[in-house]
Protein backbone atom coordinates (compact mmCIF):
# COMPACT_ATOMS: atom_id res chain seq x y z
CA UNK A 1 0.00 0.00 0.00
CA UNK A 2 3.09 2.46 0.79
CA UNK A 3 4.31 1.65 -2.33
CA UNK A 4 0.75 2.50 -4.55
CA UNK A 5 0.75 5.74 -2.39
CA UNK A 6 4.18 6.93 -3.40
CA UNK A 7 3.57 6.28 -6.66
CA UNK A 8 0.88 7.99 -7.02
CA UNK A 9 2.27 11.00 -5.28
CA UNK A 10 5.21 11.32 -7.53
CA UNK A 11 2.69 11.09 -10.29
CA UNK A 12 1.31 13.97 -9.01
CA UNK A 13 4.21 15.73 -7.80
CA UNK A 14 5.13 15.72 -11.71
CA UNK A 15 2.12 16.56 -13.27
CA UNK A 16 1.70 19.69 -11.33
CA UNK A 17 5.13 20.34 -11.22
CA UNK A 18 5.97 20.98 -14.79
CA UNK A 19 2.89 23.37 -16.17
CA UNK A 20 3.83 25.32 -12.30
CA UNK A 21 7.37 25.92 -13.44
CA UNK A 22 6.76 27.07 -17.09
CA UNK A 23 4.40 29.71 -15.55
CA UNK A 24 6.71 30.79 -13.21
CA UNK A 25 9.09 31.01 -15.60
CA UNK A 26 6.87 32.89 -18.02
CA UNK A 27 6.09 35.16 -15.34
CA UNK A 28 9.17 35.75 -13.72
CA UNK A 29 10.08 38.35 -16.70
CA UNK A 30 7.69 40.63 -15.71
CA UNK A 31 6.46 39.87 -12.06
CA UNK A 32 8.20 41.02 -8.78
CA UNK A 33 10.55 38.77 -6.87
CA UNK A 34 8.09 39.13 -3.72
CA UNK A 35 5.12 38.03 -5.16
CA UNK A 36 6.94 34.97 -7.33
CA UNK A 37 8.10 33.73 -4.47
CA UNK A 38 4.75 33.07 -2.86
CA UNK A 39 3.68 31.91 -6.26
CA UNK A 40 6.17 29.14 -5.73
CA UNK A 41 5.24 29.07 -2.00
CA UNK A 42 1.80 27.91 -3.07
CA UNK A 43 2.72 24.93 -5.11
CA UNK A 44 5.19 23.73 -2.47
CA UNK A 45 2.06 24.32 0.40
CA UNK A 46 0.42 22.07 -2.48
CA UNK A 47 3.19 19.36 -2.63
CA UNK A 48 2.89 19.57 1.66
CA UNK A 49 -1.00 18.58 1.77
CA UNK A 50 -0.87 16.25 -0.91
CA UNK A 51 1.69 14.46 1.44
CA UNK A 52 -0.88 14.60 3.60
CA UNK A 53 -3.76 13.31 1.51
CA UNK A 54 -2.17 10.59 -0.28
CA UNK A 55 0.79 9.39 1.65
CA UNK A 56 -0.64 10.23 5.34
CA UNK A 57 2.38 12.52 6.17
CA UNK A 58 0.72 14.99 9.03
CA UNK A 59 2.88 18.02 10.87
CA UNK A 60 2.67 18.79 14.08
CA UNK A 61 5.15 21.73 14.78
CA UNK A 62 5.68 23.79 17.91
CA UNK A 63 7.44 26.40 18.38
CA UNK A 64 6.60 29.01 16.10
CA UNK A 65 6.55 31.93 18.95
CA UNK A 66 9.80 31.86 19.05
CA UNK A 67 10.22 33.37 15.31
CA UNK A 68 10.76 36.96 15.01
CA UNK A 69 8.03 39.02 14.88
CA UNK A 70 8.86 42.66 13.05
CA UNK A 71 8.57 42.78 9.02
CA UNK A 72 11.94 43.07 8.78
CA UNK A 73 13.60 41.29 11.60
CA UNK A 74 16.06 39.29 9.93
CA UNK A 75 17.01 35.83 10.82
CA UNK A 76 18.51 32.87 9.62
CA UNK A 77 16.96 29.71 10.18
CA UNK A 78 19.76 26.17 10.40
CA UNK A 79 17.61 23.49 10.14
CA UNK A 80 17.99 19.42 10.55
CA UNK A 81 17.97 17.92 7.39
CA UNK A 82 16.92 14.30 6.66
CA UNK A 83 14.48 14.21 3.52
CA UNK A 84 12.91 16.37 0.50
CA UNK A 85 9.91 17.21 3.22
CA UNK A 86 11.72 19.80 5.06
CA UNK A 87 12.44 21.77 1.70
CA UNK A 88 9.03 21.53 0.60
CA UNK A 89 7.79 22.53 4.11
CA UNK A 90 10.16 25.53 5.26
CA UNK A 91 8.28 27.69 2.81
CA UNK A 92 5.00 26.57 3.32
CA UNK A 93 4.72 27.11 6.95
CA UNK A 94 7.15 30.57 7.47
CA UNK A 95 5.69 33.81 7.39
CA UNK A 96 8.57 35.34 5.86
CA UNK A 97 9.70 34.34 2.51
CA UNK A 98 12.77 32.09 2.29
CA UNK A 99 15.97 32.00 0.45
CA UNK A 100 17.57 28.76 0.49
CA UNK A 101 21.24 28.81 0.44
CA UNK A 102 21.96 25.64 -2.20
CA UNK A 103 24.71 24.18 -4.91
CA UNK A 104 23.71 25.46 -8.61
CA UNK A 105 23.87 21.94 -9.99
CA UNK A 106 20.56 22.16 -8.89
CA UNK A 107 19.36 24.99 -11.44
CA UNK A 108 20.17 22.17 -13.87
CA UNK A 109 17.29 19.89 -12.64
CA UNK A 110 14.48 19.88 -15.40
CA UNK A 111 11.66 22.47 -14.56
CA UNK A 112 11.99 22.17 -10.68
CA UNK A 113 15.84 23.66 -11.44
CA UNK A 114 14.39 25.85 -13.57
CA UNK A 115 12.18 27.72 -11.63
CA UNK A 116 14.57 28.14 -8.59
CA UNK A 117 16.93 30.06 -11.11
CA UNK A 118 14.16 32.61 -11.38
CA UNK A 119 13.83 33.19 -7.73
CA UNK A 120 15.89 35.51 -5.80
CA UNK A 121 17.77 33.20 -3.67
CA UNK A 122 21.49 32.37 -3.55
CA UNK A 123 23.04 29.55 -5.22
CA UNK A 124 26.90 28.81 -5.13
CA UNK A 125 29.87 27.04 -6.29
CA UNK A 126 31.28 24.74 -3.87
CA UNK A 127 34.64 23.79 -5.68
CA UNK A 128 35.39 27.70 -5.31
CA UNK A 129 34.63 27.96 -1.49
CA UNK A 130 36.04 31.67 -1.06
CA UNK A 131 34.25 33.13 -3.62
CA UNK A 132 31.08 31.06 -2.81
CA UNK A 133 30.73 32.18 1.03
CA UNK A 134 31.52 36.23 -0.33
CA UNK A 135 28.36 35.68 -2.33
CA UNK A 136 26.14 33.98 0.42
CA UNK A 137 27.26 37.04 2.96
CA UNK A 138 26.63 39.18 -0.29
CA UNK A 139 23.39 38.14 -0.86
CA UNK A 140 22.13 37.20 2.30
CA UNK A 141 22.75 40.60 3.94
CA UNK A 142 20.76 42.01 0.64
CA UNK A 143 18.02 39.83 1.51
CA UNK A 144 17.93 39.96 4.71
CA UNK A 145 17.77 44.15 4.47
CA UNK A 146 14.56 43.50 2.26
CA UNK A 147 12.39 41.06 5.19
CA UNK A 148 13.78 38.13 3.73
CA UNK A 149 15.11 34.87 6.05
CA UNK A 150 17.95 33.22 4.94
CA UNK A 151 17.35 29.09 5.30
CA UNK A 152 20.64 26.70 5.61
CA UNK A 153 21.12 22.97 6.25
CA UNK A 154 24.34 22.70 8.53
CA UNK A 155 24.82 19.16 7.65
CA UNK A 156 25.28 20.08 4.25
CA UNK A 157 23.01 17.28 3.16
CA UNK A 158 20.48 14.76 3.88
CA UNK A 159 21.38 12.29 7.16
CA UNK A 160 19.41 9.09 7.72
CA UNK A 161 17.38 8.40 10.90
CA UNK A 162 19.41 8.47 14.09
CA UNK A 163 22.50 10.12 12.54
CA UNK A 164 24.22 13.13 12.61
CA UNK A 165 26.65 14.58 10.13
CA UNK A 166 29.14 17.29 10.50
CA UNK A 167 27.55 20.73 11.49
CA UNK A 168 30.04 23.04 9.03
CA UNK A 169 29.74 27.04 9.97
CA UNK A 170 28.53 28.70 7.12
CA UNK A 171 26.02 29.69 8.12
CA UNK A 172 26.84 30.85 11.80
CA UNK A 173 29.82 32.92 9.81
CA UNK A 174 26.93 34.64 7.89
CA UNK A 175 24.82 35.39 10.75
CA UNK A 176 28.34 36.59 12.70
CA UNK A 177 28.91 38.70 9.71
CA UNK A 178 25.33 39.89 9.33
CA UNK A 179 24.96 40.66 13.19
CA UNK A 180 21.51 38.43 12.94
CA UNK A 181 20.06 35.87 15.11
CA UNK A 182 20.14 31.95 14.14
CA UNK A 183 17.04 29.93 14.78
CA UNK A 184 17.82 26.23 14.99
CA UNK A 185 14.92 23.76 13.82
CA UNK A 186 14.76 20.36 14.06
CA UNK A 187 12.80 18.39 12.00
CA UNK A 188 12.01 14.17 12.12
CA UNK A 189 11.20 13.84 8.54
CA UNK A 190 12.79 10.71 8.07
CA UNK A 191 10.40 8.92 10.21
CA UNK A 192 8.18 9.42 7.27
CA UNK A 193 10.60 9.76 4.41
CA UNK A 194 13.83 7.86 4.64
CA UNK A 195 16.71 9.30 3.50
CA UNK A 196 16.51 8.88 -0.18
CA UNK A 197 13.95 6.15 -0.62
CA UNK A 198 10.97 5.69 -3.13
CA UNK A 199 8.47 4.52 -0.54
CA UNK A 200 7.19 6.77 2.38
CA UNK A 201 5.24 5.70 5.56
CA UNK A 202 2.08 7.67 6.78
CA UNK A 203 2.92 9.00 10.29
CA UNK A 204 3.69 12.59 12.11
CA UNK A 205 6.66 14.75 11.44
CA UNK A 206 8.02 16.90 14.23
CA UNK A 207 9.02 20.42 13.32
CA UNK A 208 10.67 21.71 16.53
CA UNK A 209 11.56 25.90 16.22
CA UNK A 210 13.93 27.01 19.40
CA UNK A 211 14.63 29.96 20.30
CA UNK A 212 16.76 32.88 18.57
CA UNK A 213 20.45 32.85 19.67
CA UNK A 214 22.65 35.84 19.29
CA UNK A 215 25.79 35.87 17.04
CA UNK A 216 26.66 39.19 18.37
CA UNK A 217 30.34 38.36 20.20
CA UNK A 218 30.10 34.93 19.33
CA UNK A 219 32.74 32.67 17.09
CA UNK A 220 31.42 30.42 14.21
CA UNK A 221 32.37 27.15 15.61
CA UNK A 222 31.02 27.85 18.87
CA UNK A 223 27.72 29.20 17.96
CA UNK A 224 27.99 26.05 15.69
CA UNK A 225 28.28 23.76 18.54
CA UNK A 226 25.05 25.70 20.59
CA UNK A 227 23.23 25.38 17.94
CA UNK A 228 24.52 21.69 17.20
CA UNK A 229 23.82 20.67 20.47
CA UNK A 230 20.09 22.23 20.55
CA UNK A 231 19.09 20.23 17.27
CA UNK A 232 20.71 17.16 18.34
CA UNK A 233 18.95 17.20 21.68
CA UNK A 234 15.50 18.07 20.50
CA UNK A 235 15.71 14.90 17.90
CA UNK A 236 16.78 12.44 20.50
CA UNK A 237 13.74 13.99 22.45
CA UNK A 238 11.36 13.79 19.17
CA UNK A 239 12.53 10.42 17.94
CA UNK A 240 13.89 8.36 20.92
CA UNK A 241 13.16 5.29 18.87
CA UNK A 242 16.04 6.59 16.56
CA UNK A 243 18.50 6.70 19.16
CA UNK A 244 20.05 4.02 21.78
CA UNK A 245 19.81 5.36 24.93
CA UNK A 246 23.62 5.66 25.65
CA UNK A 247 24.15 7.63 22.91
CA UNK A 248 21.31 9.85 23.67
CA UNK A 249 23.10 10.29 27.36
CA UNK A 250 26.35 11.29 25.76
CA UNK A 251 24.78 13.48 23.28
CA UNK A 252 23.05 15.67 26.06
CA UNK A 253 24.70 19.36 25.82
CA UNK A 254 26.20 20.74 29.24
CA UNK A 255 24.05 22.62 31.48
């Protein structure tokens, strides 16, 4: 039955998919960034609660008091990453609009790709690491001047149920840089949607927001580690079943 409801869903997740990014490209040549970004917003909202519908994926985040609250209080959200669900849901659920932070091999993927490379949102080139981080303190301080959040995966990519990768500081050097807040988010999508895998399981996803956490004085790796530990926590707490218990001891940050 898992396997019928995936299918279906990536049937669907195409269909829709390709006449949504040949209007957005269309309309990107004469429509402001703003308002093409919650143009894209709604399909992705779309994608969200047709994971719902078909392949029994439900949300249940808490949390979201602890977002900023001012039209242009900037912020940049480090979030857990373990599936596509995440990506699809940042946007649907924030009240700001997002700019992901992401490799432009991606702007090569058919329509999907395509439509990102309209949007205002920073995409870099990891074999030239210098140049790439200018452009994402660049851009992301342009952004964030205009209301917009900048969104980053610290892990770099996604990590399977009950792992952890390395937490790399890009994007506590942006926020150091930037003199913003970080938000850390955890998220237990793989409970749902393994790691790279065809067939999803109906469930609940926790999407746990903490609080902001001030870069101001602060040094990349160690506002790394804070924010490392937080996430790290908060899954063991969301997803025990993930983690055996000694490890869950050990991981426990220092009070």
């Amino acid at each position: 039955m898992n396997f019928i409801r995936s299918l279906i869903h990536m049937v669907w997740m195409t269909v829709t998919v390709i006449p949504w990014a040949l209007v957005v490209v269309a309309a990107s040549m004469f429509m402001s960034s703003s308002r093409l970004y919650w143009w894209c917003a709604a399909w992705l909202r779309n994608a969200i609660h047709s994971g719902t519908y078909i392949l029994g994926i439900q949300n249940r985040i808490t949390g979201m008091e602890n977002l900023p609250l001012g039209e242009k209080d900037p912020v940049i959200l480090l979030v857990k990453h373990q599936s596509t669900w995440e990506t699809f849901l940042m946007p649907a659920i924030m009240p700001h609009p997002l700019a992901y932070v992401f490799k432009k091999e991606l702007l090569s993927v058919p329509f999907f790709g395509w439509a990102m490379g309209r949007m205002d949102m920073i995409h870099i080139d990891r074999s030239q690491r210098a140049q790439a981080f200018q452009k994402v303190v660049t851009q992301g301080k342009r952004l964030m001047e205009q209301g917009v959040w900048v969104i980053m995966f610290p892990e770099g990519t996604r990590i399977p149920r009950g792992q952890k990768g390395v937490y790399k500081t890009g994007g506590t050097r942006l926020a150091i840089e930037a003199g913003v807040p970080v938000v850390p988010i955890a998220v237990t999508s793989a409970k749902c949607w393994p790691t790279k895998a065809f067939i999803k399981k109906p469930g609940i996803v926790d999407i746990s927001i903490g609080k902001p956490i001030s870069s101001v004085g602060r040094q990349p790796e160690e506002l790394m580690q804070e924010v490392e530990n937080w996430i790290e926590s908060e899954m063991r707490r969301l997803d025990p079943e993930a983690y055996p218990a000694t490890d869950s001891e050990s991981a426990a940050p220092d009070v």
